[in-house]
Structures are given as structure tokens and as C-alpha cells.
N, C-alpha and C. Protein backbone atom coordinates (compact mmCIF):
# COMPACT_ATOMS: atom_id res chain seq x y z
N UNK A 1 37.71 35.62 18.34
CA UNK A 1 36.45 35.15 18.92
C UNK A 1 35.89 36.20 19.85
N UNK A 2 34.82 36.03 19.89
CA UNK A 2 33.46 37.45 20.96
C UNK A 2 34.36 36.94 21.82
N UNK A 3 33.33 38.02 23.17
CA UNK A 3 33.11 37.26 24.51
C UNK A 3 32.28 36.44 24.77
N UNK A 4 31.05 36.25 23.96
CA UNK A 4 29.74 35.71 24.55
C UNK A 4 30.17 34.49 23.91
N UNK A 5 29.07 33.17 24.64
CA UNK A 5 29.48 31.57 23.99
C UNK A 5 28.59 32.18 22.75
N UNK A 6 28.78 30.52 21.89
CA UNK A 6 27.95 30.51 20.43
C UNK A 6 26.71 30.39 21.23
N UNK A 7 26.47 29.75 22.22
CA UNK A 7 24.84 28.91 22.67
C UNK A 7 24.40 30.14 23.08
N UNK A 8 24.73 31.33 22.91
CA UNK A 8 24.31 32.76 23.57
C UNK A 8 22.91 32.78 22.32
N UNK A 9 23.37 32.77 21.42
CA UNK A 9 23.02 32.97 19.66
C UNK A 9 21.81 32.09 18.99
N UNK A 10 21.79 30.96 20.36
CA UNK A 10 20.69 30.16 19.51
C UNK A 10 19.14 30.43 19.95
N UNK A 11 18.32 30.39 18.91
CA UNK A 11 16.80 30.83 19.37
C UNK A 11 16.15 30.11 19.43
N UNK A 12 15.29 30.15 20.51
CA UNK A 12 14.24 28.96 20.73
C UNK A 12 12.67 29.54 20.05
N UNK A 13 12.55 29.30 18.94
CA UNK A 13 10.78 29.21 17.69
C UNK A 13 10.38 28.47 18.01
N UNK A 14 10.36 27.35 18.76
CA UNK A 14 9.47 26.22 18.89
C UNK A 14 8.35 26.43 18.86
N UNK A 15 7.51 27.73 20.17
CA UNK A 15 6.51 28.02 19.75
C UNK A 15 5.62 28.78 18.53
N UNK A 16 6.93 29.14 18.30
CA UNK A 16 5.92 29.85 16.71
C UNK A 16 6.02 29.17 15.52
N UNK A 17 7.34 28.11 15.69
CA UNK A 17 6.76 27.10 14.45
C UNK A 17 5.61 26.04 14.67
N UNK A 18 4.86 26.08 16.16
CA UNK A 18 3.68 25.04 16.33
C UNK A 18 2.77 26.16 15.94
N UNK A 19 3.01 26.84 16.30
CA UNK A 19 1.41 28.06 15.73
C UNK A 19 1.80 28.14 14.55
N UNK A 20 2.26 27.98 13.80
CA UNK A 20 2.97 28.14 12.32
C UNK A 20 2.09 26.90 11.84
N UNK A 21 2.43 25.66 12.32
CA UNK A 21 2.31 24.18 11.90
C UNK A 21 0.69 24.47 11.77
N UNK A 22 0.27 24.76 13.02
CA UNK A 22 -1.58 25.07 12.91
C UNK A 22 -1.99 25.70 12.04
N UNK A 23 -1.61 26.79 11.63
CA UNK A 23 -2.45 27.87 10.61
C UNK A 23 -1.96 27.35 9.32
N UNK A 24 -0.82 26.62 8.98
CA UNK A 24 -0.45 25.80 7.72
C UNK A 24 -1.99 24.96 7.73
N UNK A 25 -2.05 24.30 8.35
CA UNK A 25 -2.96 22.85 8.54
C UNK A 25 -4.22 23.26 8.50
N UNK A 26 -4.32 24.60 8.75
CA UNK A 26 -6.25 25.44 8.61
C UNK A 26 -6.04 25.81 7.50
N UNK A 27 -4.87 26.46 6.99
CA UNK A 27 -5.30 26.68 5.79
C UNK A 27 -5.49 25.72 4.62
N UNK A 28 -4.52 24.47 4.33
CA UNK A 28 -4.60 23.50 3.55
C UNK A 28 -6.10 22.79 4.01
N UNK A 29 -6.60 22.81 5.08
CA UNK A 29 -7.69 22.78 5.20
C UNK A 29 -9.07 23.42 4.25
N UNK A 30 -8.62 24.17 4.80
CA UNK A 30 -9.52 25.54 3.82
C UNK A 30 -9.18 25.38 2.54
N UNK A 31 -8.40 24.58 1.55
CA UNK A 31 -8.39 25.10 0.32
C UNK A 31 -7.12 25.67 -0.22
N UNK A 32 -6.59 26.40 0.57
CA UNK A 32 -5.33 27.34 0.19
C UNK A 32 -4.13 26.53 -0.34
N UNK A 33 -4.19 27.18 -1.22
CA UNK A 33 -2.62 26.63 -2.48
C UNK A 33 -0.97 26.67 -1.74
N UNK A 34 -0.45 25.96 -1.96
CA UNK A 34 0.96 25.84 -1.06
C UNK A 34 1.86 27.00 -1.83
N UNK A 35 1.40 27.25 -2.96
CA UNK A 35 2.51 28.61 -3.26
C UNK A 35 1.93 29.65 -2.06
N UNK A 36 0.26 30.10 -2.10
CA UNK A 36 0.06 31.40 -1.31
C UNK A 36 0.42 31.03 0.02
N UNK A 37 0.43 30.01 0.35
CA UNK A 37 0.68 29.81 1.92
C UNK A 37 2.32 29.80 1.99
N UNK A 38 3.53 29.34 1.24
CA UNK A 38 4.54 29.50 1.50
C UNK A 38 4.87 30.96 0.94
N UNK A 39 4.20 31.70 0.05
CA UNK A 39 4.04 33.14 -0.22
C UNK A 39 4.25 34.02 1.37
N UNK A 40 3.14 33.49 1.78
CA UNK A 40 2.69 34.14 3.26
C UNK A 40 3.65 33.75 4.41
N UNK A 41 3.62 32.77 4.45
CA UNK A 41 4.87 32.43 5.42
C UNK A 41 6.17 33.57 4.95
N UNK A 42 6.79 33.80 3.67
CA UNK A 42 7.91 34.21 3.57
C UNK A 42 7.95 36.00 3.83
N UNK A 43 6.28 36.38 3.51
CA UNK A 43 6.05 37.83 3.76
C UNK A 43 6.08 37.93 5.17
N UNK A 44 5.91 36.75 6.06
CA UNK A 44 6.21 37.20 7.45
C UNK A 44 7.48 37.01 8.31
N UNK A 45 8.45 36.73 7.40
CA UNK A 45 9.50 36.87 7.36
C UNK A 45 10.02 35.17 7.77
N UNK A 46 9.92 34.26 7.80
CA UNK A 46 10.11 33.23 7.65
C UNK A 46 11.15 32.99 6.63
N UNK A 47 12.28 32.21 6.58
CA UNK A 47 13.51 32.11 6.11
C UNK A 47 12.91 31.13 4.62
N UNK A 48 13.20 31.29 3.72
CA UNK A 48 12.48 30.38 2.48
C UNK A 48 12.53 28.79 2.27
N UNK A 49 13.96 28.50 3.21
CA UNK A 49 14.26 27.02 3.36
C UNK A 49 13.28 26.24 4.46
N UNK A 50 12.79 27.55 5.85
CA UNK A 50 12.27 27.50 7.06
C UNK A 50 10.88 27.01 6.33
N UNK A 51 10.43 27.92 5.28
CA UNK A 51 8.94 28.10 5.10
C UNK A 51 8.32 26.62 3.95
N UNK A 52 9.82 26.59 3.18
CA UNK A 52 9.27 25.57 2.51
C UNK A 52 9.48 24.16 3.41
N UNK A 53 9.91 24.07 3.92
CA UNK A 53 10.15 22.70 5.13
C UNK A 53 8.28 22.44 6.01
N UNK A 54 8.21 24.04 6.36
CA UNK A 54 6.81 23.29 6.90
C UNK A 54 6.30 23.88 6.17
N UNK A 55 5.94 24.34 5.08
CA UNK A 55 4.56 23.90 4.07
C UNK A 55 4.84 22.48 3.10
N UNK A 56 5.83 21.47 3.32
CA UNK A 56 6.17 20.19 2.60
C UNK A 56 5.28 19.51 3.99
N UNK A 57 5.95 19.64 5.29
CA UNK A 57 5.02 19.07 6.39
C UNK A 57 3.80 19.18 6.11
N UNK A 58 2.91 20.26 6.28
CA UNK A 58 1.87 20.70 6.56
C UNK A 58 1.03 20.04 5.37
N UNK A 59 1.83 19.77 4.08
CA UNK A 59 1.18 19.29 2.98
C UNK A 59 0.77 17.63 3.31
N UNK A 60 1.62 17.09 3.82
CA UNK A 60 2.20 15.37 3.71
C UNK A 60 1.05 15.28 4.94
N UNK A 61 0.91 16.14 5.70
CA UNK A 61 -0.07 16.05 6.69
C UNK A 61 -1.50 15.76 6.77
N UNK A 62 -1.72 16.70 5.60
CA UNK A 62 -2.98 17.10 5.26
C UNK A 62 -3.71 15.69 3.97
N UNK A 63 -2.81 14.88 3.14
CA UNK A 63 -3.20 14.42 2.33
C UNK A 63 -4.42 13.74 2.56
N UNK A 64 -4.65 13.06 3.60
CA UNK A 64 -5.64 12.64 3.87
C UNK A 64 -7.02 13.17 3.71
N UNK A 65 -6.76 14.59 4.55
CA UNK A 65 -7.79 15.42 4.06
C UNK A 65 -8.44 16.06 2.79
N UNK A 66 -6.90 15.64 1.80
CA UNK A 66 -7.61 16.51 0.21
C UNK A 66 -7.79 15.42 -0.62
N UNK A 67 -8.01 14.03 0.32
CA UNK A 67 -8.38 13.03 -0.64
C UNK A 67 -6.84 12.36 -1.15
N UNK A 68 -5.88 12.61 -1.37
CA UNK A 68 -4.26 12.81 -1.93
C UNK A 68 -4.17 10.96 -1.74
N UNK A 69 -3.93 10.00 -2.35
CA UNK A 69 -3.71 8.91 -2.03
C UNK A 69 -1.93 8.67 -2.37
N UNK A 70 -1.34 8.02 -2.05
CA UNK A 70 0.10 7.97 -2.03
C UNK A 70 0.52 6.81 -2.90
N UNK A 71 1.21 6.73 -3.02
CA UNK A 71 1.72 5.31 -3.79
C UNK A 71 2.22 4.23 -2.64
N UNK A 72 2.95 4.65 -1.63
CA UNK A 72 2.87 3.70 -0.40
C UNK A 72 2.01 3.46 -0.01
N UNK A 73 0.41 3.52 0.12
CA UNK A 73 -0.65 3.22 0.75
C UNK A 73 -1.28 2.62 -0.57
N UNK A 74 -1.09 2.91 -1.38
CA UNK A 74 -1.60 1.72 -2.52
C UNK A 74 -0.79 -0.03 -2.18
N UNK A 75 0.85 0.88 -2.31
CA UNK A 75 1.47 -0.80 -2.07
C UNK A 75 1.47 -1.43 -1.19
N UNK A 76 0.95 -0.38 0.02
CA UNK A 76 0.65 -1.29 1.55
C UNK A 76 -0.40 -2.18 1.38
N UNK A 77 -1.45 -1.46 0.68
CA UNK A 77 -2.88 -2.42 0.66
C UNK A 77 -2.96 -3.58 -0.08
N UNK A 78 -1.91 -3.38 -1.30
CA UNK A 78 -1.47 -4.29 -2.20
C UNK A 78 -1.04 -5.41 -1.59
N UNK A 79 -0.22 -5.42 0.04
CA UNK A 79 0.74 -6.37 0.35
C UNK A 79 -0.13 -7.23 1.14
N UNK A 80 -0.90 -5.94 1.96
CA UNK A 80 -1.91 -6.78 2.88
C UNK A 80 -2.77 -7.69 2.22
N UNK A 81 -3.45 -7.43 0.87
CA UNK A 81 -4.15 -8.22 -0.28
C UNK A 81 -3.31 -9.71 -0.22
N UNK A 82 -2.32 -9.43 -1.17
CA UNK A 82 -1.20 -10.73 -1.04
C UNK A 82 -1.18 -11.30 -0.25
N UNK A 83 -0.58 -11.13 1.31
CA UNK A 83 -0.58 -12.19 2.02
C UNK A 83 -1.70 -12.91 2.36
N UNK A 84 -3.32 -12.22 2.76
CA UNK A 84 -4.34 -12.54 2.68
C UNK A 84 -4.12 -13.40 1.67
N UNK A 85 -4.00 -12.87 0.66
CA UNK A 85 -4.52 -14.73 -0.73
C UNK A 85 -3.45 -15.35 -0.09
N UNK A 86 -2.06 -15.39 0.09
CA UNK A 86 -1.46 -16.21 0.44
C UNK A 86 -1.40 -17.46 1.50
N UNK A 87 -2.12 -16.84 2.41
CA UNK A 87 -2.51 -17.68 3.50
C UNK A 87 -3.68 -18.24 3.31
N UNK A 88 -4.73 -17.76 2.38
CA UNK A 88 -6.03 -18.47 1.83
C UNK A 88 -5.81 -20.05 0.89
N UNK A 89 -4.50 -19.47 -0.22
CA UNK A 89 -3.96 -20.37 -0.91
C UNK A 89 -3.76 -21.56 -0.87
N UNK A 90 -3.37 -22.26 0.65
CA UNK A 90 -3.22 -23.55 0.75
C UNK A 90 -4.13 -24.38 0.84
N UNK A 91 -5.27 -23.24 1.49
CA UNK A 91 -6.51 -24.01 1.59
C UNK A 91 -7.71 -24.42 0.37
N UNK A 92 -7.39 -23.38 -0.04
CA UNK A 92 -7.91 -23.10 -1.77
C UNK A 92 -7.04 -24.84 -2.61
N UNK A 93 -5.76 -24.85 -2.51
CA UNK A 93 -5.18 -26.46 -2.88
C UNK A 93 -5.63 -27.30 -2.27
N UNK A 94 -5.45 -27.56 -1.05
CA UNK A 94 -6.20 -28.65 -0.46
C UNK A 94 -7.74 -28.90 -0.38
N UNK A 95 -8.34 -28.00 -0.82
CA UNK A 95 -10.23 -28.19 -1.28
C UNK A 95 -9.92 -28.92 -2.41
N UNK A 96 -9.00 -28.31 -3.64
CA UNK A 96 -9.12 -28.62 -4.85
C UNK A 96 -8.57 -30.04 -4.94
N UNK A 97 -7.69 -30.58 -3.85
CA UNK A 97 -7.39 -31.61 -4.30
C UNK A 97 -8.14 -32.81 -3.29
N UNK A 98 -8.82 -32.25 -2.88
CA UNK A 98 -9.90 -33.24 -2.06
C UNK A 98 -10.93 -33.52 -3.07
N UNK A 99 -11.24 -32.18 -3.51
CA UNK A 99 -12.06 -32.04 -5.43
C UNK A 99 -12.09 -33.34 -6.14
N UNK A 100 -10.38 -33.03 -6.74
CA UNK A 100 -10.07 -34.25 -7.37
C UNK A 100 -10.09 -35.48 -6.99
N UNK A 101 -10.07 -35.67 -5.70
CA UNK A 101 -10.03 -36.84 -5.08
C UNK A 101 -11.16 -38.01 -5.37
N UNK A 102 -12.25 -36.83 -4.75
CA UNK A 102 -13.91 -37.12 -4.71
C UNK A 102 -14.36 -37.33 -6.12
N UNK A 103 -13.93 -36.67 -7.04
CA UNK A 103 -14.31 -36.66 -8.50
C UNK A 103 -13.83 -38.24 -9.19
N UNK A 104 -12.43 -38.34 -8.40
CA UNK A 104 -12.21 -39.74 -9.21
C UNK A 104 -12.65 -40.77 -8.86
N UNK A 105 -12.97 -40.84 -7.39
CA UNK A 105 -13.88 -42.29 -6.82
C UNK A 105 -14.66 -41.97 -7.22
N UNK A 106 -15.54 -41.00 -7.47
CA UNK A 106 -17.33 -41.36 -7.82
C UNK A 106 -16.80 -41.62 -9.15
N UNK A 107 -16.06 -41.25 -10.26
CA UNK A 107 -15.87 -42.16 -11.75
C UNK A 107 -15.03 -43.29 -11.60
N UNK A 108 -14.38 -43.61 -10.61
CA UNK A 108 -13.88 -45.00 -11.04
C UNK A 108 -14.63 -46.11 -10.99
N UNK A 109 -15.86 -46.21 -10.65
CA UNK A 109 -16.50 -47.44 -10.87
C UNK A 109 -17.04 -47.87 -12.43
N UNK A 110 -17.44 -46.62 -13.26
CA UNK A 110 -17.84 -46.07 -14.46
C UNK A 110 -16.23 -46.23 -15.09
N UNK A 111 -15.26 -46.01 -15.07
CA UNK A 111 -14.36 -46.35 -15.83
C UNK A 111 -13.52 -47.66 -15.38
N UNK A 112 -13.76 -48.42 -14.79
CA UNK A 112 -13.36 -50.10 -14.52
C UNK A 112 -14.93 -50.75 -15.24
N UNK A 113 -16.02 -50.03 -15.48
CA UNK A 113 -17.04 -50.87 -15.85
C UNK A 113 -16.57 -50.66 -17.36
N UNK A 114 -15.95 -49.92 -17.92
CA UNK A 114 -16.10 -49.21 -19.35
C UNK A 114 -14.77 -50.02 -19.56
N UNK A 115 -13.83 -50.50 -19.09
CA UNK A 115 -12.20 -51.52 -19.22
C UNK A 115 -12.65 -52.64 -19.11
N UNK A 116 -13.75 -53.18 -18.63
CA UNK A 116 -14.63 -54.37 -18.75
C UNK A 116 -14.95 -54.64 -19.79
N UNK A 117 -15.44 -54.02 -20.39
CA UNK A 117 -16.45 -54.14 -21.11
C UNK A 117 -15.75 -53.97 -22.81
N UNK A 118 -14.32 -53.47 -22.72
CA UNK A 118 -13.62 -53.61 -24.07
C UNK A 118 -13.10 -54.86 -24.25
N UNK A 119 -12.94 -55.38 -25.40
CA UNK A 119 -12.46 -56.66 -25.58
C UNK A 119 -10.52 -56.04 -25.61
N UNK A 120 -9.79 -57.09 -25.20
CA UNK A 120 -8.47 -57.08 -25.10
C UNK A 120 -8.13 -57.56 -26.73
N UNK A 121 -7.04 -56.02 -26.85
CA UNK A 121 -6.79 -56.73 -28.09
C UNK A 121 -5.05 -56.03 -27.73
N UNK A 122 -4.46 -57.59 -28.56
CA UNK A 122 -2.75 -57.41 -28.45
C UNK A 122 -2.25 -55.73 -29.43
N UNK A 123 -1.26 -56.01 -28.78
CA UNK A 123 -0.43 -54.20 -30.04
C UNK A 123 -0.16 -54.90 -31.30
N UNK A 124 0.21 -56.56 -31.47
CA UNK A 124 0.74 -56.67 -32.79
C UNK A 124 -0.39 -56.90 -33.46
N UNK A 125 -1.37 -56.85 -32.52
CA UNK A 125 -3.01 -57.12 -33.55
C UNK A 125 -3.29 -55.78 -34.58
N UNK A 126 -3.56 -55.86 -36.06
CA UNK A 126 -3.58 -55.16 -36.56
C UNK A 126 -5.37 -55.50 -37.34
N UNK A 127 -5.56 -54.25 -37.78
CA UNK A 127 -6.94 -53.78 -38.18
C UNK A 127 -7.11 -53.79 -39.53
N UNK A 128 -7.42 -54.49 -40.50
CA UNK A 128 -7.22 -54.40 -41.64
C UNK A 128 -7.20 -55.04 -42.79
């Protein structure tokens, strides 16, 4: 083992991967293709695992901006849809069966006048 600790060894990029994160985000802005931008990142010496990590960020970031719709934001809207009808639903049954309700008193006077008005005939009565 050295003399020096390991924590001697570690580097602090923080700031140049936020200025990194920015000029990713102007350029996907602008148009620029994620090969030339992780191209560019790696010509400035950026490690290839380093460069493709934030041009995957910088992409997932940006979708909004290139229009990019996701499949989770389809099924989110999908869910919010659903429960909306779902909670509409009961009320949607209970109209319909107030519907039915109203529909059969205004005909039951019309169908007790129409059971009136048939003559009673037995089942062993036959026709013929």
C-alpha cells in the first residue's frame, strides 16, 4: 500500500458535469443528434460510460421539448381517464335506474289498462 489515503485520489467534476448537463440540454435543444453530442463529449475526453450516462440524462430531459411522448405518460393519462369514468359510473347507474323507474310508472297504467281489457282464458283452454 502508498502512503497517501485512497480519499487522496478522489475528484470532485461536479462542476463540470453541471456545465456538461447545460450544453447537453442547448444542444438537444438546438437539434443536435445524441451520437454527435456523445461524439463530442468523448473528443473532450469524457470517459465513454461518463458521456453516455449524461447524454441518456440530457435526452430523458429534453423529451418534452422534441415533442418525445413516453409510454408512461400515455398510461398515466389512461389511469387518470379510468378513475374519472369510474367515479362518474355510479352516477351514470343510478340516473339509469331512476330512468327505468320513471319509464315504468308512466307505462304501468297503459299496461294494467291493456290486462283489463284481455279476456281470461284457462292453460287447459285450447284453440281449435
Amino acid at each position: 500500500m502508498g502512503n497517501g489515503s485512497p480519499l487522496e485520489h478522489i475528484i470532485d467534476d461536479s462542476e463540470e458535469r453541471a456545465e456538461c448537463r447545460e450544453w447537453i440540454h442547448r444542444e438537444f435543444c438546438a437539434g443536435t443528434d445524441t451520437d454527435e453530442i456523445l461524439a463530442e463529449l468523448i473528443a473532450s475526453g469524457w470517459t465513454t460510460e461518463d458521456a453516455e450516462s449524461m447524454v441518456e440524462d440530457g435526452r430523458r430531459a429534453t423529451r418534452h421539448l422534441r415533442g418525445v411522448v413516453t409510454r408512461d405518460e400515455v398510461a398515466r393519462a389512461a389511469e387518470a381517464r379510468y378513475r374519472r369514468s369510474m367515479n362518474i359510473a355510479p352516477k351514470l347507474a343510478a340516473g339509469g335506474l331512476l330512468w327505468v323507474g320513471v319509464h315504468f310508472l308512466v307505462n304501468l297504467p297503459r299496461l294494467l289498462n291493456e290486462l283489463r281489457r284481455r279476456p281470461y282464458r284457462r292453460p287447459d283452454d285450447s284453440e281449435g
